[in-house]
Protein backbone atom coordinates (compact mmCIF):
# COMPACT_ATOMS: atom_id res chain seq x y z
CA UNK A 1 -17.48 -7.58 3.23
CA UNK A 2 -16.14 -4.15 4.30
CA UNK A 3 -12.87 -4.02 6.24
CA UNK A 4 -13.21 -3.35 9.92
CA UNK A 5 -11.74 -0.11 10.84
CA UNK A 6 -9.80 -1.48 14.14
CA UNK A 7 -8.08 -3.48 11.46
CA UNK A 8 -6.95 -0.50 9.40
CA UNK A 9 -6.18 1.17 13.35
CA UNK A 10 -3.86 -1.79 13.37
CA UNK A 11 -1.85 -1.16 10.23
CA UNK A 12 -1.72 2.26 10.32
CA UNK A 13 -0.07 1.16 13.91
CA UNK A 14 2.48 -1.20 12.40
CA UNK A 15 3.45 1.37 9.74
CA UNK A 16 4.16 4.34 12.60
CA UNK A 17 7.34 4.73 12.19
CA UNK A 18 7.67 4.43 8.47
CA UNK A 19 6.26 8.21 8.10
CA UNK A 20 3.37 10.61 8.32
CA UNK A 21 0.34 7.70 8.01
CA UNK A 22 -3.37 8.57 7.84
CA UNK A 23 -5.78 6.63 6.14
CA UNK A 24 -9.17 7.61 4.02
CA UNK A 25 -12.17 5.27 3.82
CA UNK A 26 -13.31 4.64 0.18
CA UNK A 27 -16.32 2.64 -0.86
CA UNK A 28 -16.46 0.86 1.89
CA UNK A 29 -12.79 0.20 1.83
CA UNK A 30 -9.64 2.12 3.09
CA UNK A 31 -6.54 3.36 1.45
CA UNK A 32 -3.37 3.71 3.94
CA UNK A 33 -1.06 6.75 2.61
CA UNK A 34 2.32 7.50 4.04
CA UNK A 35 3.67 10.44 3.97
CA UNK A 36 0.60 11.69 1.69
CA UNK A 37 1.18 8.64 -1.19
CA UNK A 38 -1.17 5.67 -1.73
CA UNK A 39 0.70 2.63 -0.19
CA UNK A 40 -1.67 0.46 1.55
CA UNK A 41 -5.04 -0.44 -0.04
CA UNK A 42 -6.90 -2.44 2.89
CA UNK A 43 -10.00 -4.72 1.52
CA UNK A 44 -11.93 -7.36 2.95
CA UNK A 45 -9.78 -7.13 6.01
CA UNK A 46 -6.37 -7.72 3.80
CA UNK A 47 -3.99 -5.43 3.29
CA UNK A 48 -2.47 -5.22 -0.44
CA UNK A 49 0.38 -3.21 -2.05
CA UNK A 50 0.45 -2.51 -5.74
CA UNK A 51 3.09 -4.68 -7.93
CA UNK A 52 6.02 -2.05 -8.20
CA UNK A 53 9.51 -2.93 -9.51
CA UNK A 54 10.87 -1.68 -6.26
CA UNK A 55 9.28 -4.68 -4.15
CA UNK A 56 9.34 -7.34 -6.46
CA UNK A 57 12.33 -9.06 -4.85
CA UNK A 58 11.23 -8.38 -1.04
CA UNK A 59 7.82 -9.43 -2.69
CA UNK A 60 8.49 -12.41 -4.59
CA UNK A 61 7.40 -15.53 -2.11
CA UNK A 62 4.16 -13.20 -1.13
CA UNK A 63 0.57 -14.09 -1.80
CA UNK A 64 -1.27 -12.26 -4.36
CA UNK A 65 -4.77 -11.34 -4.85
CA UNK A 66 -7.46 -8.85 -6.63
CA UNK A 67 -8.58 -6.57 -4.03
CA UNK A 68 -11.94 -5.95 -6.05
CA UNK A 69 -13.28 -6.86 -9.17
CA UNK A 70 -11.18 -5.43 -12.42
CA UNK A 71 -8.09 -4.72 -10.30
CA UNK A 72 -4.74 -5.90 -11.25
CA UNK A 73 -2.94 -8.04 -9.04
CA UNK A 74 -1.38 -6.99 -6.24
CA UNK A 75 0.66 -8.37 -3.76
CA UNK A 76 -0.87 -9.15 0.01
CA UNK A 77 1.37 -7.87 3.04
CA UNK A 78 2.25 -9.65 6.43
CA UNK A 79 1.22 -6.87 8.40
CA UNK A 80 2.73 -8.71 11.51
CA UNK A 81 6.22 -8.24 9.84
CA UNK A 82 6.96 -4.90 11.06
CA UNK A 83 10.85 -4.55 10.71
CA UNK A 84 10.15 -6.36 7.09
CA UNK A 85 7.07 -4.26 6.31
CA UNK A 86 9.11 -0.91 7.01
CA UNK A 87 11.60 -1.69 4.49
CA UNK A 88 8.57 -2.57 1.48
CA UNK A 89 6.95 0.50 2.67
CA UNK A 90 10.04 3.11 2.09
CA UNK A 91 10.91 1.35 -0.95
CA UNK A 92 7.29 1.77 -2.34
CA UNK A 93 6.52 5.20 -1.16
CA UNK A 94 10.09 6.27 -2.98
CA UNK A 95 9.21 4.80 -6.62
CA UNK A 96 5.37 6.10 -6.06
CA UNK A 97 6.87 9.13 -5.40
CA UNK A 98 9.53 8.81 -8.15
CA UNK A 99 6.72 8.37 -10.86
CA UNK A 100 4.23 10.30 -9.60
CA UNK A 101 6.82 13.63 -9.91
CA UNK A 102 7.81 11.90 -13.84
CA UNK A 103 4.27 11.89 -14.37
CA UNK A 104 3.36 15.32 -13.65
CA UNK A 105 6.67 16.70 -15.48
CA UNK A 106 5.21 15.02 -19.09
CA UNK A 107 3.85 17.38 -21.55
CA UNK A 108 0.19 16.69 -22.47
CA UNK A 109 0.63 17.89 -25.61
C-alpha cells in the first residue's frame, strides 16, 4: 500500500519549523528531507527515522519496524509530537550531516 500524499502534506507540516522541508516521492513511497538531508522515510502511511546514535535515548520506548523488505530497522515517529519531534529531527539532521561531510572527506584509495 502506497502512502497517501495528504499524509506526507501532514508531516512535512509538523516538521515546518525544524528547517527547509520538501519531500520526493520514491517507488511509490516518500522521503521527507530537511534542510536537503534524508530524515523522514514515510511508508505505508508511517513515518520512520533511521537508528542513529543521536536518537537512541529520545528513541528508546519507540516502536520499530522495516519500512520495506531488506531494510534495517528503524524506529517509527509520533508525528503528533511536534515539540518532541523537533528535537529528534535537529538531532538527526546534525549527525546525518556530521557523517555525510566524514564520508565524503575519506580517501578512496
Amino acid at each position: 500500500m502506497a502512502s497517501d500524499l495528504s499524509f506526507v502534506q501532514y508531516i512535512c507540516d509538523q516538521l515546518r519549523d525544524s528547517g527547509e522541508i520538501r519531500y520526493k516521492k520514491m517507488f511509490g513511497e516518500y522521503m521527507v528531507y530537511v534542510d536537503n538531508v534524508p530524515v523522514v522515510l514515510v511508508c505505508d502511511n508511517t513515518p520512520y527515522i533511521k537508528k542513529l546514535d543521536s536518537i537512541k535515548d529520545l528513541m528508546d520506548n519507540s516502536l520499530t519496524g522495516f519500512p520495506y523488505d531488506g531494510a534495517k530497522e528503524h524506529y517509527i515517529l509520533d508525528i503528533d509530537d511536534k515539540e518532541g519531534l523537533q528535537v529528534i529531527i535537529a538531532k538527526a539532521v546534525k549527525e546525518r550531516k556530521t557523517t555525510t561531510k566524514s564520508a565524503s572527506r575519506k580517501k578512496l584509495f
